[in-house]
N, C-alpha and C. Protein backbone atom coordinates (compact mmCIF):
# COMPACT_ATOMS: atom_id res chain seq x y z
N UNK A 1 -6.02 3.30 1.86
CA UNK A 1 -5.47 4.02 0.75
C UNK A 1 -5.06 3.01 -0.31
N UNK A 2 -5.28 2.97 -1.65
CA UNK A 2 -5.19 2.43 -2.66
C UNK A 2 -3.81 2.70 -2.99
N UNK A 3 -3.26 1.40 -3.59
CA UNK A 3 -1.56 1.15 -3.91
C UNK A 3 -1.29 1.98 -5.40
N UNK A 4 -0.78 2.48 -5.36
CA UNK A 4 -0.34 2.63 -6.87
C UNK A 4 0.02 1.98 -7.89
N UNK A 5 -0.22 2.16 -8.96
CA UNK A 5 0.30 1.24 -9.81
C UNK A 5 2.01 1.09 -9.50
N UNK A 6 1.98 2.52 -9.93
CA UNK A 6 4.06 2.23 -10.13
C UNK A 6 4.80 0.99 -9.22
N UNK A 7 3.41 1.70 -7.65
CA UNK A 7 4.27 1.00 -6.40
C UNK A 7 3.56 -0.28 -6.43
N UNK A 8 3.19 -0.42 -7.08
CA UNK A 8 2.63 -2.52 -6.83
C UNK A 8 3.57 -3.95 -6.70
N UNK A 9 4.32 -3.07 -7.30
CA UNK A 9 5.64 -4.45 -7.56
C UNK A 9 6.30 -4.60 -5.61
N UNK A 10 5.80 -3.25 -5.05
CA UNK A 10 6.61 -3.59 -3.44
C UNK A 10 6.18 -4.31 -2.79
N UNK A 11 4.81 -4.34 -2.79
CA UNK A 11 3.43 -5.31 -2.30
C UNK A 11 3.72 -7.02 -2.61
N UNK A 12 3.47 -7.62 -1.38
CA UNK A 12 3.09 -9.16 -1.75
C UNK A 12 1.50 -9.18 -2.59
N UNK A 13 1.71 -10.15 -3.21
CA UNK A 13 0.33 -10.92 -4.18
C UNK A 13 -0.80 -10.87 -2.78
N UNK A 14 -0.74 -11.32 -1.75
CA UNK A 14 -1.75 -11.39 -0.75
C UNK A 14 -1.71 -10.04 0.30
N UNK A 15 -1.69 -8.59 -0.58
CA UNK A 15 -1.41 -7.70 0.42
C UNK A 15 -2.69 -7.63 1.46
N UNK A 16 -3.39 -7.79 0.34
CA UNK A 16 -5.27 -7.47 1.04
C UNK A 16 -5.65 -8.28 2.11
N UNK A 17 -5.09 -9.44 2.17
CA UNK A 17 -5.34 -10.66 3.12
C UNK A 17 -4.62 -10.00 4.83
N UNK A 18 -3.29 -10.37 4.34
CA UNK A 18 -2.20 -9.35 5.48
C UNK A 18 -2.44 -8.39 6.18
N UNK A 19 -2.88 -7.02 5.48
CA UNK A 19 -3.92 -5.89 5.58
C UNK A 19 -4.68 -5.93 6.80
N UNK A 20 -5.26 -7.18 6.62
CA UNK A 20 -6.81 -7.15 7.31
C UNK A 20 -6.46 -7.82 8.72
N UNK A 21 -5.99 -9.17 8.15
CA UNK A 21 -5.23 -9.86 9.62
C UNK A 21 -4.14 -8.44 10.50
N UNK A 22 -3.90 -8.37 10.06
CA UNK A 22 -3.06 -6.87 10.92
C UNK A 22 -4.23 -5.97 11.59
N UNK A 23 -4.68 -5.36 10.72
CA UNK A 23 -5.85 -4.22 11.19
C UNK A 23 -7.17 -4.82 12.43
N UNK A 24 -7.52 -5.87 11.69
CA UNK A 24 -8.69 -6.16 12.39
C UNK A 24 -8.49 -7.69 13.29
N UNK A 25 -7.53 -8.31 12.93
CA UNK A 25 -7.27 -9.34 13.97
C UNK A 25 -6.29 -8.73 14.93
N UNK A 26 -4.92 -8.88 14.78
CA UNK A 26 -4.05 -8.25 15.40
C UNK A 26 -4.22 -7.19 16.34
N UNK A 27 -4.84 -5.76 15.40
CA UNK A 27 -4.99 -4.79 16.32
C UNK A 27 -6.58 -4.52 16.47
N UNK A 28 -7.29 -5.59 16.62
CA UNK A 28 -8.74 -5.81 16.93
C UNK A 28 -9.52 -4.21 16.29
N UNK A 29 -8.88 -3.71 15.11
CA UNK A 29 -10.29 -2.68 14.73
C UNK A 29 -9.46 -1.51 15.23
N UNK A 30 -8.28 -1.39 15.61
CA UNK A 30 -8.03 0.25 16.77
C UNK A 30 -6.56 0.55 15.77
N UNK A 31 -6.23 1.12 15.90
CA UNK A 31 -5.04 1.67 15.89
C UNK A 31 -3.95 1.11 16.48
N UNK A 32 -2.78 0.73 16.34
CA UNK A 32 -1.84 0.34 17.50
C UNK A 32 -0.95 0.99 18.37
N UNK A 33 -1.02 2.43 18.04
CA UNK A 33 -0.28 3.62 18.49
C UNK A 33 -1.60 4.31 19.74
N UNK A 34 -2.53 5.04 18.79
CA UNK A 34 -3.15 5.56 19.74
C UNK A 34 -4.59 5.07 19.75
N UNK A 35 -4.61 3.66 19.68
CA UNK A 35 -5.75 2.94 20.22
C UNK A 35 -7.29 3.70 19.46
N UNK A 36 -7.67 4.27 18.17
CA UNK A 36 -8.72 5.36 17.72
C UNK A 36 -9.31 3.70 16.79
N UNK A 37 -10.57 3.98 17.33
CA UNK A 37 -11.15 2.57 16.24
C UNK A 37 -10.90 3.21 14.74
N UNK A 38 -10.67 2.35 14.15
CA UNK A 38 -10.81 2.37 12.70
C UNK A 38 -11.96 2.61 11.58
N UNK A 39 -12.34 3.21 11.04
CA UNK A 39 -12.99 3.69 10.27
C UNK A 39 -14.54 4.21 10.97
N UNK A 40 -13.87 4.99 12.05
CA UNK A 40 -15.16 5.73 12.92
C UNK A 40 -14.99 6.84 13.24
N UNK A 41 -16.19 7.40 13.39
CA UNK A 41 -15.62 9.36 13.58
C UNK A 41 -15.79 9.26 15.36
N UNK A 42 -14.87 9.96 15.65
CA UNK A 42 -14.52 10.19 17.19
C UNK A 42 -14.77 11.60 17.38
N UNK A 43 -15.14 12.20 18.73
CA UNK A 43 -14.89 13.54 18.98
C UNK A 43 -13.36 13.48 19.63
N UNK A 44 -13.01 15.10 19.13
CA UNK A 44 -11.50 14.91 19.65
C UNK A 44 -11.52 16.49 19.77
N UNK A 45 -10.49 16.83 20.64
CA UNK A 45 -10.32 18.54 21.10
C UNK A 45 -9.39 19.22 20.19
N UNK A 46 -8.87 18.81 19.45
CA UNK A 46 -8.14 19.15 17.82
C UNK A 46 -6.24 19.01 18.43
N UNK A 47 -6.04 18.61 20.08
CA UNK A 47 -4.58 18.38 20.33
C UNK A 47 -4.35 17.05 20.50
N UNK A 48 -5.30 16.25 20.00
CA UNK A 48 -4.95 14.63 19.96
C UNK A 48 -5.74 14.15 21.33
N UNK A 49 -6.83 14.68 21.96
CA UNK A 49 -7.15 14.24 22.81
C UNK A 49 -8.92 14.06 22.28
N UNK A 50 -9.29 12.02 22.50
CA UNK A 50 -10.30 12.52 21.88
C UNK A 50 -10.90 11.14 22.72
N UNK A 51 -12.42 11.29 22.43
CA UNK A 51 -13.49 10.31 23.18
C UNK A 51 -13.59 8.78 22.73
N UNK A 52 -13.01 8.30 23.64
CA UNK A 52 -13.31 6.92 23.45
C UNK A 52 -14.45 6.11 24.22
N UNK A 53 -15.59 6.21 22.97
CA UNK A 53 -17.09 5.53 23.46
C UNK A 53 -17.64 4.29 24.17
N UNK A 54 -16.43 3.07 23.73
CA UNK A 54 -16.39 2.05 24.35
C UNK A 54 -16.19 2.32 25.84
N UNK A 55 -14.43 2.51 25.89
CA UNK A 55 -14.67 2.90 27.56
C UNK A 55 -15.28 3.99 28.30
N UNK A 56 -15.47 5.02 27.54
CA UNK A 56 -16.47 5.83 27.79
C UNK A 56 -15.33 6.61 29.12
N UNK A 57 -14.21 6.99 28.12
CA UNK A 57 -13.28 8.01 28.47
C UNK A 57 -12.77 8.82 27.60
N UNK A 58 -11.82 9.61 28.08
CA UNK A 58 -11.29 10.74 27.13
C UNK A 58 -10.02 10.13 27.10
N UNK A 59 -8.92 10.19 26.00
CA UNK A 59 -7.99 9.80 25.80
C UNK A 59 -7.13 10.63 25.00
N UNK A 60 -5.22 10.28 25.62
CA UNK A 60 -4.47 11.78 25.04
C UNK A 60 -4.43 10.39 23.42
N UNK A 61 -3.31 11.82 22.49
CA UNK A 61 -2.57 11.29 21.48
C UNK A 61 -2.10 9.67 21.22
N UNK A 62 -1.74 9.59 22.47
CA UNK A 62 -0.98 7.74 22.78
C UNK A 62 -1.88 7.16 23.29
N UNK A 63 -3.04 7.02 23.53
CA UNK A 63 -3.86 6.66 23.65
C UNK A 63 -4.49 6.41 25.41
N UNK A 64 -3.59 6.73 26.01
CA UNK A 64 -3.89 6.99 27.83
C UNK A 64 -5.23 7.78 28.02
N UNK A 65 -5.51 7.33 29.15
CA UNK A 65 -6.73 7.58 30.09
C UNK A 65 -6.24 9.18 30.37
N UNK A 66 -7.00 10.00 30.07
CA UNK A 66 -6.65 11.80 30.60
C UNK A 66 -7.97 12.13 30.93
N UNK A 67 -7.99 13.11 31.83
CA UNK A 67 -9.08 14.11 32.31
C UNK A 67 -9.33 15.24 31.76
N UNK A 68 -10.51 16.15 31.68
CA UNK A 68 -10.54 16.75 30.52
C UNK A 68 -11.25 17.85 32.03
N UNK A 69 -10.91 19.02 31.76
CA UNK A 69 -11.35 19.95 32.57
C UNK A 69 -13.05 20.21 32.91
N UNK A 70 -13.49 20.76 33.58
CA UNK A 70 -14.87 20.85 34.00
C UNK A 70 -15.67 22.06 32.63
N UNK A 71 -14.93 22.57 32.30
CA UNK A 71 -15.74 23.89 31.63
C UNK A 71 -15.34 23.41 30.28
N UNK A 72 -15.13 22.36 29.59
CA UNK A 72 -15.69 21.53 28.64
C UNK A 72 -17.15 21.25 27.92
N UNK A 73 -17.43 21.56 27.43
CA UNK A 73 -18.65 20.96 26.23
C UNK A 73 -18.88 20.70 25.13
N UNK A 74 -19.46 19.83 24.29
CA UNK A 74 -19.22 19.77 23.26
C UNK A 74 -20.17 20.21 22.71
C-alpha cells in the first residue's frame, strides 16, 4: 500500500529498504502471524482456513496444521 503524502513525514527516508528486509528477509516472503506467502493467491474456505502449497497442507487463521473434513472439494 502506497504512503500518503500527508503521512510521509512518519516514514524514515529508507522506508522501502526496511519494508523489504522485514517482508522478505525476516519473514522469508510469508506473513508473520498466519504464515500466507505474500503476494500469492491461496485457496482458503472463507473462515481463515486455507492451502498451503509448499507444505502441501491445510492451515487455520494462525497459521497451524488443521484437517479439513472428507466431503470437501474444491
Amino acid at each position: 500500500m502506497p504512503i500518503r503524502p500527508e503521512n510521509r513525514w512518519l516514514y524514515p527516508i529508507d522506508w522501502p529498504l526496511l519494508s523489504d528486509q522485514i517482508r522478505f528477509v525476516r519473514a522469508g516472503g510469508r506473513c508473520e502471524r498466519c504464515r500466507r506467502p505474500h503476494l500469492r493467491h491461496v485457496a482458503h474456505l472463507g473462515d481463515g482456513r486455507w492451502w498451503d502449497s509448499e507444505a502441501r497442507c491445510w492451515r487455520s487463521g494462525e497459521g497451524r496444521r488443521v484437517k479439513v473434513g472428507d466431503l470437501f472439494a474444491l
